[in-house]
PDB file of N, CA and C in Angstrom:
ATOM      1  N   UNK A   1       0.842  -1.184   0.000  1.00  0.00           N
ATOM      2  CA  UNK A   1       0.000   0.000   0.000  1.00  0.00           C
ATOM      3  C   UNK A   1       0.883   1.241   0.000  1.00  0.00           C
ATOM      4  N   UNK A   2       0.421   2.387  -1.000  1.00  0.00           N
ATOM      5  CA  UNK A   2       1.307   3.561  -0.822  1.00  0.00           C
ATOM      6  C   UNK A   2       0.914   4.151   0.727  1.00  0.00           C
ATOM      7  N   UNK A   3       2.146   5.044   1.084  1.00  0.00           N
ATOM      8  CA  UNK A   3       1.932   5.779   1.903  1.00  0.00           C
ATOM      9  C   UNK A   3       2.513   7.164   1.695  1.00  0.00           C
ATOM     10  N   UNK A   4       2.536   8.093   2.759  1.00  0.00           N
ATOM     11  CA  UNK A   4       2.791   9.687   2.266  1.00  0.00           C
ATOM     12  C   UNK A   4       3.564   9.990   1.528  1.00  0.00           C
ATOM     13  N   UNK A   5       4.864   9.302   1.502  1.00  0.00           N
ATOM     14  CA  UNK A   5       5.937   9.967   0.679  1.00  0.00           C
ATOM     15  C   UNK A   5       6.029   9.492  -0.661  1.00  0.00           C
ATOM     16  N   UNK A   6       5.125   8.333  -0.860  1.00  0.00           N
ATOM     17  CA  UNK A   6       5.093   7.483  -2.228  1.00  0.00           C
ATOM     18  C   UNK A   6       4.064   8.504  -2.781  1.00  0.00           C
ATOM     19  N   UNK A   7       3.218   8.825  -2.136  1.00  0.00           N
ATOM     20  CA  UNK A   7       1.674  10.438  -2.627  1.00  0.00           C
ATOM     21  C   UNK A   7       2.226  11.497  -2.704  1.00  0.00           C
ATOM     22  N   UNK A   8       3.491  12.099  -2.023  1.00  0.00           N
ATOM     23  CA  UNK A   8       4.256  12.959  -2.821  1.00  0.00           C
ATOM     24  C   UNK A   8       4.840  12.984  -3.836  1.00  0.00           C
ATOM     25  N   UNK A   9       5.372  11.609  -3.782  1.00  0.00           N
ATOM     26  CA  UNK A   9       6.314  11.704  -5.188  1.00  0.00           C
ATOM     27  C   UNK A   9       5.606  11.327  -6.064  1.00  0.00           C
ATOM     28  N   UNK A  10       4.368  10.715  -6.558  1.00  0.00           N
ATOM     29  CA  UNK A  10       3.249  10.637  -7.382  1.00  0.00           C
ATOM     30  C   UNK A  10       3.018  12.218  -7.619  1.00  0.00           C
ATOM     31  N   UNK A  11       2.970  13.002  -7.173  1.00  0.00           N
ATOM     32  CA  UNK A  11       2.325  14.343  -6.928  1.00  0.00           C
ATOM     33  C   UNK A  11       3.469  15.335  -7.378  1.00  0.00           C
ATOM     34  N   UNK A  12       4.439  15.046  -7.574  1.00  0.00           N
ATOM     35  CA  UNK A  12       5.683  15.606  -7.517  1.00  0.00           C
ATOM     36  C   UNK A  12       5.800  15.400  -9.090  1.00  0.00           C
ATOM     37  N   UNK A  13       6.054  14.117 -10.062  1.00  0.00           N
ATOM     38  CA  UNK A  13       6.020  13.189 -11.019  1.00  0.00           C
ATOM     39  C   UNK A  13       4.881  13.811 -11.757  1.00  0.00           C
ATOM     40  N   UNK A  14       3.639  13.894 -11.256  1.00  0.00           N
ATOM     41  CA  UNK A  14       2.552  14.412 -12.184  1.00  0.00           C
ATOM     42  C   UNK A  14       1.981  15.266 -12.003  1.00  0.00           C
ATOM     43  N   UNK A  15       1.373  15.981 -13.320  1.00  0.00           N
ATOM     44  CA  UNK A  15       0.708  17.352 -13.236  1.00  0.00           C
ATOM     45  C   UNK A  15      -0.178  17.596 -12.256  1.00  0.00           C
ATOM     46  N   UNK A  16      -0.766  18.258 -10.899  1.00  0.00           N
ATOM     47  CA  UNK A  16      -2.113  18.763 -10.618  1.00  0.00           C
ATOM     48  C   UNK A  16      -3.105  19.511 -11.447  1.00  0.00           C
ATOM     49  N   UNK A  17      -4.034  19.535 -11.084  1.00  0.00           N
ATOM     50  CA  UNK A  17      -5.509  20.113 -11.626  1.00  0.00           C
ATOM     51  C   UNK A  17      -4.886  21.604 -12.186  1.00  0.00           C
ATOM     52  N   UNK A  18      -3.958  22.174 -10.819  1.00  0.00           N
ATOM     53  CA  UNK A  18      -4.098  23.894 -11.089  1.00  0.00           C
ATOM     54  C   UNK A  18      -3.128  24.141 -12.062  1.00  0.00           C
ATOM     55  N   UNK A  19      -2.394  22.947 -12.269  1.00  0.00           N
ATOM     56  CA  UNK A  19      -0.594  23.200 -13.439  1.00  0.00           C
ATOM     57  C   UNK A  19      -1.407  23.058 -14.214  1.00  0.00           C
ATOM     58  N   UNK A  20      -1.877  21.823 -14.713  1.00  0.00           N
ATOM     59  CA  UNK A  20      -2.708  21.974 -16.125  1.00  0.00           C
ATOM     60  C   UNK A  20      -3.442  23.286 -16.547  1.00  0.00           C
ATOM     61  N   UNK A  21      -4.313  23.451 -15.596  1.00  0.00           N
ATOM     62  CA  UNK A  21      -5.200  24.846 -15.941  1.00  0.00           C
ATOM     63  C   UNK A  21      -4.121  25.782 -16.475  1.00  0.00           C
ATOM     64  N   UNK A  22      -2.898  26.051 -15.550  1.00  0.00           N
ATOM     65  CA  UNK A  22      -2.352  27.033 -16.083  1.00  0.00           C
ATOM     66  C   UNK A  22      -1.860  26.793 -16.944  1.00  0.00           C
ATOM     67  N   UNK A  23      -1.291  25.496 -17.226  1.00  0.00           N
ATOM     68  CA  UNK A  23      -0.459  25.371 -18.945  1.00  0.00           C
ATOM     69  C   UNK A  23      -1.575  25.920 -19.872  1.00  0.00           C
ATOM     70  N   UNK A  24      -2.725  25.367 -19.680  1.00  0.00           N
ATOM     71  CA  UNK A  24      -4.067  25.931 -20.833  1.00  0.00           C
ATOM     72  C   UNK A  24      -4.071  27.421 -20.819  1.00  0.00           C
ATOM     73  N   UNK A  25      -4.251  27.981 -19.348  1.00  0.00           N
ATOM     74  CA  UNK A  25      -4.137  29.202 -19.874  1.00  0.00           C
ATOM     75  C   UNK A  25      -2.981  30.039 -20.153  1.00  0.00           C
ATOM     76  N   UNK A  26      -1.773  29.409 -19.907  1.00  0.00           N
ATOM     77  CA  UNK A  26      -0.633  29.810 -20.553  1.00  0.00           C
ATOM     78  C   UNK A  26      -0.621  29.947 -22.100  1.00  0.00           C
ATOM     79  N   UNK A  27      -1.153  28.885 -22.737  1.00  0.00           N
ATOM     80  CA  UNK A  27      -1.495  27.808 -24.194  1.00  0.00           C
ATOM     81  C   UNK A  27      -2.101  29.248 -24.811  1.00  0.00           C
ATOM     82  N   UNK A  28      -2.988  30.075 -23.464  1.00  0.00           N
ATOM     83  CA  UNK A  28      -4.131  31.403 -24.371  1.00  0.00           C
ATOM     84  C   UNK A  28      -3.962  32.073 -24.570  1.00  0.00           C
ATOM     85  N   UNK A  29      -3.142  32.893 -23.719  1.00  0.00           N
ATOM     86  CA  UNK A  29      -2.227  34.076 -22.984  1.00  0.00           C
ATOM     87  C   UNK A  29      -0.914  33.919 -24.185  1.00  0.00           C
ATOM     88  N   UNK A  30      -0.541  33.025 -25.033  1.00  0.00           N
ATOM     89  CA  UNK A  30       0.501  33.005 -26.057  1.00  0.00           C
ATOM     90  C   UNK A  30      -0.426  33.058 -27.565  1.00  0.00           C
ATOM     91  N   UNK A  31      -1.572  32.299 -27.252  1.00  0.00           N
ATOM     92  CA  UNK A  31      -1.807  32.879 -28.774  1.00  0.00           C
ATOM     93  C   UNK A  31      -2.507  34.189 -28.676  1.00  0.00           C
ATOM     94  N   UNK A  32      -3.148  34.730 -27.739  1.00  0.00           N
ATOM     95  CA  UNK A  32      -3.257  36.547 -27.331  1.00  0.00           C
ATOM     96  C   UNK A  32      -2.750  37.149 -27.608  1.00  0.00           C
ATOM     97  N   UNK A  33      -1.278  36.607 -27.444  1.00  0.00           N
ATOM     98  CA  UNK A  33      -0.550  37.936 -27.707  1.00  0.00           C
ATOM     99  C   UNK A  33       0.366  37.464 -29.214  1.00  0.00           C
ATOM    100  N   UNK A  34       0.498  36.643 -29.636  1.00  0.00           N
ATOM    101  CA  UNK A  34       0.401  36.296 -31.256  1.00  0.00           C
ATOM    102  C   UNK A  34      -0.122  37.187 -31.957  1.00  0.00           C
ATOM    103  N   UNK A  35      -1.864  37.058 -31.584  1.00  0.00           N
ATOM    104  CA  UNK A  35      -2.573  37.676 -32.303  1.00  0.00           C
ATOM    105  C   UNK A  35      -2.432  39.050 -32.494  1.00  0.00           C
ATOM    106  N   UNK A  36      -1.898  39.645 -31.324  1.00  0.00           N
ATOM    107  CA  UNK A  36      -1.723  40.822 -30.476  1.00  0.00           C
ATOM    108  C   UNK A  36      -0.651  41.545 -31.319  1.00  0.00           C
ATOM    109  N   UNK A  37       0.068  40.671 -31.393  1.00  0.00           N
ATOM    110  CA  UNK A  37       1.770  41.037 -32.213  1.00  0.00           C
ATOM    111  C   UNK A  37       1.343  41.355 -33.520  1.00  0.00           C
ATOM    112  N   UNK A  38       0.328  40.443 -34.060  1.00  0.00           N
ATOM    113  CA  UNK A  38       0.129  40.110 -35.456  1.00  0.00           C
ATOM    114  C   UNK A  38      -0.276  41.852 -35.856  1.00  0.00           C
ATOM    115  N   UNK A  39      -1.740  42.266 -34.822  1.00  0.00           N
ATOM    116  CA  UNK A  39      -2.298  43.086 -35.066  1.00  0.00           C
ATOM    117  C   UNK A  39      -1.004  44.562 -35.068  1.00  0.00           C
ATOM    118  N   UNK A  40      -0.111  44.519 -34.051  1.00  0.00           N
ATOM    119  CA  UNK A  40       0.457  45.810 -34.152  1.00  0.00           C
ATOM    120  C   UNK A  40       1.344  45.477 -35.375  1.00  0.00           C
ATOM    121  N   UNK A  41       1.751  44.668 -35.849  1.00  0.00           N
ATOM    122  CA  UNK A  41       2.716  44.425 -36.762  1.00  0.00           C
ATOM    123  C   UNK A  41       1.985  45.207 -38.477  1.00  0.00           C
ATOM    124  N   UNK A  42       0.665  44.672 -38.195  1.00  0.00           N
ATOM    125  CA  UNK A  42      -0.202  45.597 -39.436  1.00  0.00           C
ATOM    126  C   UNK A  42      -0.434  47.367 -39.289  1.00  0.00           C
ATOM    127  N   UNK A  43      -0.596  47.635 -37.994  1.00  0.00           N
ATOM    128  CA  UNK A  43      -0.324  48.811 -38.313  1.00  0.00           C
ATOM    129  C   UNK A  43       0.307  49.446 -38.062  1.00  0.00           C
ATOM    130  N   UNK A  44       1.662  49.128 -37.610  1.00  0.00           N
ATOM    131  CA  UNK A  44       2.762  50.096 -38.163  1.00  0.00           C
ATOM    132  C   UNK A  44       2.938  49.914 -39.238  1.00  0.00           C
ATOM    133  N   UNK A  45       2.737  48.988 -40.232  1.00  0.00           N
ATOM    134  CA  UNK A  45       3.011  48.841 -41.522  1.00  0.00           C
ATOM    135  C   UNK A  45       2.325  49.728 -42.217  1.00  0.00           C
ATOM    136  N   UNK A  46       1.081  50.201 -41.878  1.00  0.00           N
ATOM    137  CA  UNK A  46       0.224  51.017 -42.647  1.00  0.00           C
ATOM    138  C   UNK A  46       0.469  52.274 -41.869  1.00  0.00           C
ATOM    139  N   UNK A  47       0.767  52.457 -40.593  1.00  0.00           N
ATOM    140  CA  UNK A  47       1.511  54.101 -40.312  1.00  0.00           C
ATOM    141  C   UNK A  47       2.656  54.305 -40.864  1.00  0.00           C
ATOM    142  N   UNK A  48       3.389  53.311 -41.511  1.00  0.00           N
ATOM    143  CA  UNK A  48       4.708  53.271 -42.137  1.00  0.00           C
ATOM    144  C   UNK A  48       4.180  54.178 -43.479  1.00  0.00           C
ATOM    145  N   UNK A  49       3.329  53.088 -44.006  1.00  0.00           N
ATOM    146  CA  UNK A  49       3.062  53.838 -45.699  1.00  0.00           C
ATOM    147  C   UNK A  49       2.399  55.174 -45.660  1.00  0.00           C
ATOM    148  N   UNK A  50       2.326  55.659 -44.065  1.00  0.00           N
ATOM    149  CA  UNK A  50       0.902  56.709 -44.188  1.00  0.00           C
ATOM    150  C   UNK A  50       1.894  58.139 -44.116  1.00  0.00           C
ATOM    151  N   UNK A  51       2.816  57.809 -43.196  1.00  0.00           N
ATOM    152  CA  UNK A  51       3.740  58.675 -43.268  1.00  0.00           C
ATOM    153  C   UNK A  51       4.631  58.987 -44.032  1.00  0.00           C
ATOM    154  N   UNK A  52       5.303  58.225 -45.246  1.00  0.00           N
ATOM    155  CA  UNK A  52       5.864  57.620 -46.232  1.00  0.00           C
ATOM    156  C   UNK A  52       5.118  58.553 -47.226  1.00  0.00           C
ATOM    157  N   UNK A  53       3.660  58.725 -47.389  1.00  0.00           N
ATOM    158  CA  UNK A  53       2.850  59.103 -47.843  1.00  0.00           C
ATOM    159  C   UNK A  53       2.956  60.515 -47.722  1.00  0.00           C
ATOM    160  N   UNK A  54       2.976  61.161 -46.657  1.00  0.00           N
ATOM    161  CA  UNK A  54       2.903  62.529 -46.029  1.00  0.00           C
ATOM    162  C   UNK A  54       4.037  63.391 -46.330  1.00  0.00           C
ATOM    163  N   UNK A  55       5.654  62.250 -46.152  1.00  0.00           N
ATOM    164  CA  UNK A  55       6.162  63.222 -46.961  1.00  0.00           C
ATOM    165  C   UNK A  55       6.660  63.495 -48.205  1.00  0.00           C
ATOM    166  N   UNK A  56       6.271  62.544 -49.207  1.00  0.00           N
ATOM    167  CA  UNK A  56       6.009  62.550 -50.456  1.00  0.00           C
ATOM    168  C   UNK A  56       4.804  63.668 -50.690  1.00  0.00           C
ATOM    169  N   UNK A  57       4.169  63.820 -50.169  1.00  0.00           N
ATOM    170  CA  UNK A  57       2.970  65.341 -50.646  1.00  0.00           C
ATOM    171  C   UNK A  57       3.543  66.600 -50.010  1.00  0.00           C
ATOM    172  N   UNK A  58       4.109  66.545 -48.524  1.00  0.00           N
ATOM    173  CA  UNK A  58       4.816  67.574 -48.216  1.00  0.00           C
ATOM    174  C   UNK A  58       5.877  68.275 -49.837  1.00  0.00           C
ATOM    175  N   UNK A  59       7.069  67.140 -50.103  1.00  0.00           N
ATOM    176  CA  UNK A  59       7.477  67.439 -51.299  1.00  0.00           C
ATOM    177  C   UNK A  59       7.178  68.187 -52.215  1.00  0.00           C
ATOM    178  N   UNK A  60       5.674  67.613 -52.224  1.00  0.00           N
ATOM    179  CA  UNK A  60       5.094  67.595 -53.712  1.00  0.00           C
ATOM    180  C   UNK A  60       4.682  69.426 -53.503  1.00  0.00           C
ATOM    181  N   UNK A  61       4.061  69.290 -52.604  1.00  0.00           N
ATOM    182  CA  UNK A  61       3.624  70.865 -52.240  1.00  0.00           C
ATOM    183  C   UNK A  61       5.080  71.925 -52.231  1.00  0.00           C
ATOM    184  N   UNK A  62       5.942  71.636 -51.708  1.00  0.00           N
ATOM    185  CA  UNK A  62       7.269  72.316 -51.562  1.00  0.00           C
ATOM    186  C   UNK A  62       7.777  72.809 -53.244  1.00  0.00           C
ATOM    187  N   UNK A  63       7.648  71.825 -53.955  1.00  0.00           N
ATOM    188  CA  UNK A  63       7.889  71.730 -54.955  1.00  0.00           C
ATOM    189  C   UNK A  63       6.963  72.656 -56.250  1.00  0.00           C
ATOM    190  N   UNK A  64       5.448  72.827 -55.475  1.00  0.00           N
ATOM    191  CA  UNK A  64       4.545  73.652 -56.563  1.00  0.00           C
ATOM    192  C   UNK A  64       4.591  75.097 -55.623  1.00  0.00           C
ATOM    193  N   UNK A  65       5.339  75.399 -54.608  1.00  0.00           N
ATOM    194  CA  UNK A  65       5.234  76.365 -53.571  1.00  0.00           C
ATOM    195  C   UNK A  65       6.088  77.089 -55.006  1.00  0.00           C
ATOM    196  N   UNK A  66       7.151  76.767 -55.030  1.00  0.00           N
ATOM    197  CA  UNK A  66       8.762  77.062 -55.690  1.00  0.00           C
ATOM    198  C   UNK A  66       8.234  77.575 -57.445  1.00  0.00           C
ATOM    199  N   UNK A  67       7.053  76.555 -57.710  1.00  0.00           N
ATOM    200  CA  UNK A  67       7.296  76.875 -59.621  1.00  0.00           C
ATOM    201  C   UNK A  67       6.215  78.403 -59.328  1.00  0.00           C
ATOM    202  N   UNK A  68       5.134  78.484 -58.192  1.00  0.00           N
ATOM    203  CA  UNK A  68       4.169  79.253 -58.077  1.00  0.00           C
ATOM    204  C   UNK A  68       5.247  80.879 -57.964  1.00  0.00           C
ATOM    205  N   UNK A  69       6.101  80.180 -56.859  1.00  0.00           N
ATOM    206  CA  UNK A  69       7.213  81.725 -56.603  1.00  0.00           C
ATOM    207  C   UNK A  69       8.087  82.173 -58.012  1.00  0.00           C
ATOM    208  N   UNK A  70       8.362  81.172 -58.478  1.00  0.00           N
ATOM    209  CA  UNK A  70       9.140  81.515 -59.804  1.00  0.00           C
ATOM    210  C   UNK A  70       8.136  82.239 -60.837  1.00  0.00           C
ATOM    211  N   UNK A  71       6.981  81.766 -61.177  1.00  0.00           N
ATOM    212  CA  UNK A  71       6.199  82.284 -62.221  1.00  0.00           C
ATOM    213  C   UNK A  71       5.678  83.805 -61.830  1.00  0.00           C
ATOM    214  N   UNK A  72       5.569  83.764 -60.469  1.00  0.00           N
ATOM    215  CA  UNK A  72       5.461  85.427 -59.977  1.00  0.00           C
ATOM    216  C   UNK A  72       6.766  86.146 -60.099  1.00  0.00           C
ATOM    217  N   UNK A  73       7.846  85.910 -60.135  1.00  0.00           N
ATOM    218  CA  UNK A  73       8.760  86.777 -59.991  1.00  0.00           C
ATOM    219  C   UNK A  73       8.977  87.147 -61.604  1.00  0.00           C
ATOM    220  N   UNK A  74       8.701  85.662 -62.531  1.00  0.00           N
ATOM    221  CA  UNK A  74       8.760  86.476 -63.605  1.00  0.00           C
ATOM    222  C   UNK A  74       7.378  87.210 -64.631  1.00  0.00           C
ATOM    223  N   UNK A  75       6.497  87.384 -63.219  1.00  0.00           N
ATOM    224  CA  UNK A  75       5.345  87.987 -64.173  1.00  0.00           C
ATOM    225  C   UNK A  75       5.370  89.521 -63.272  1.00  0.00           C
ATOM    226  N   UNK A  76       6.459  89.525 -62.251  1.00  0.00           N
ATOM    227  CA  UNK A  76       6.530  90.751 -61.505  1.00  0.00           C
ATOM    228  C   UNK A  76       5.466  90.891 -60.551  1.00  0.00           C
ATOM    229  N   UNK A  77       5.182  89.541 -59.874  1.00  0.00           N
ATOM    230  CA  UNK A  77       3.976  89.849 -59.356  1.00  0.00           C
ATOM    231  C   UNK A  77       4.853  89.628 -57.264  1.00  0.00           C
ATOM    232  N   UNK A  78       4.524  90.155 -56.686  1.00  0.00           N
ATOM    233  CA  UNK A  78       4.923  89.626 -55.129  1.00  0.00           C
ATOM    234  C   UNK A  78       3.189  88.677 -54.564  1.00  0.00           C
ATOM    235  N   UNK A  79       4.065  88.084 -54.176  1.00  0.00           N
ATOM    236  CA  UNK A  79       3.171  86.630 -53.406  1.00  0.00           C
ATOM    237  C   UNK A  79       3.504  87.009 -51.829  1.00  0.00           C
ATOM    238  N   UNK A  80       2.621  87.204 -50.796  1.00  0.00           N
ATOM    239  CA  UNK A  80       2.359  87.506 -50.128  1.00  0.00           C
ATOM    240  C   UNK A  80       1.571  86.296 -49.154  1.00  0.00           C
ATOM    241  N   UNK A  81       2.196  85.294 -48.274  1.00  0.00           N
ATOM    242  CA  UNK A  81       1.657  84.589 -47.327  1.00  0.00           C
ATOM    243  C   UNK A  81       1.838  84.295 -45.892  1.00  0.00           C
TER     244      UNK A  81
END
């Protein structure tokens, strides 16, 4: 017949009720934050292109600021902003 120390080391050897639970919710708590990762991983990718975006039009504007100043200077006109 077992006795105490043979029910420890049975107990010791194999999982309890509350280890399991937590491996499961360990098991949840990893694909959470998978998912979690997944989700920030998309949008910095799209704050990547958004900003990427912003200063390509900044440019673009810099660039029609300059032909707008040139065509006034040679129509003698002052631009005023």
């Amino acid at each position: 017949m077992l006795d105490e120390k043979d029910i420890q080391k049975l107990i010791e050897v194999f999982a309890t009720r509350e280890e399991v639970a937590t491996k499961q919710d360990l098991e949840l708590v990893r694909q959470d934050f998978a998912s979690l990762q997944t989700a920030v991983d998309a949008y910095a990718k799209k704050a990547d292109a958004y900003f990427q975006e912003m200063v390509m039009l900044a440019h673009k504007v810099d660039r029609h600021e300059k032909w707008l100043k040139q065509i006034a200077d040679k129509l003698g006109l002052k631009l005023e902003y």
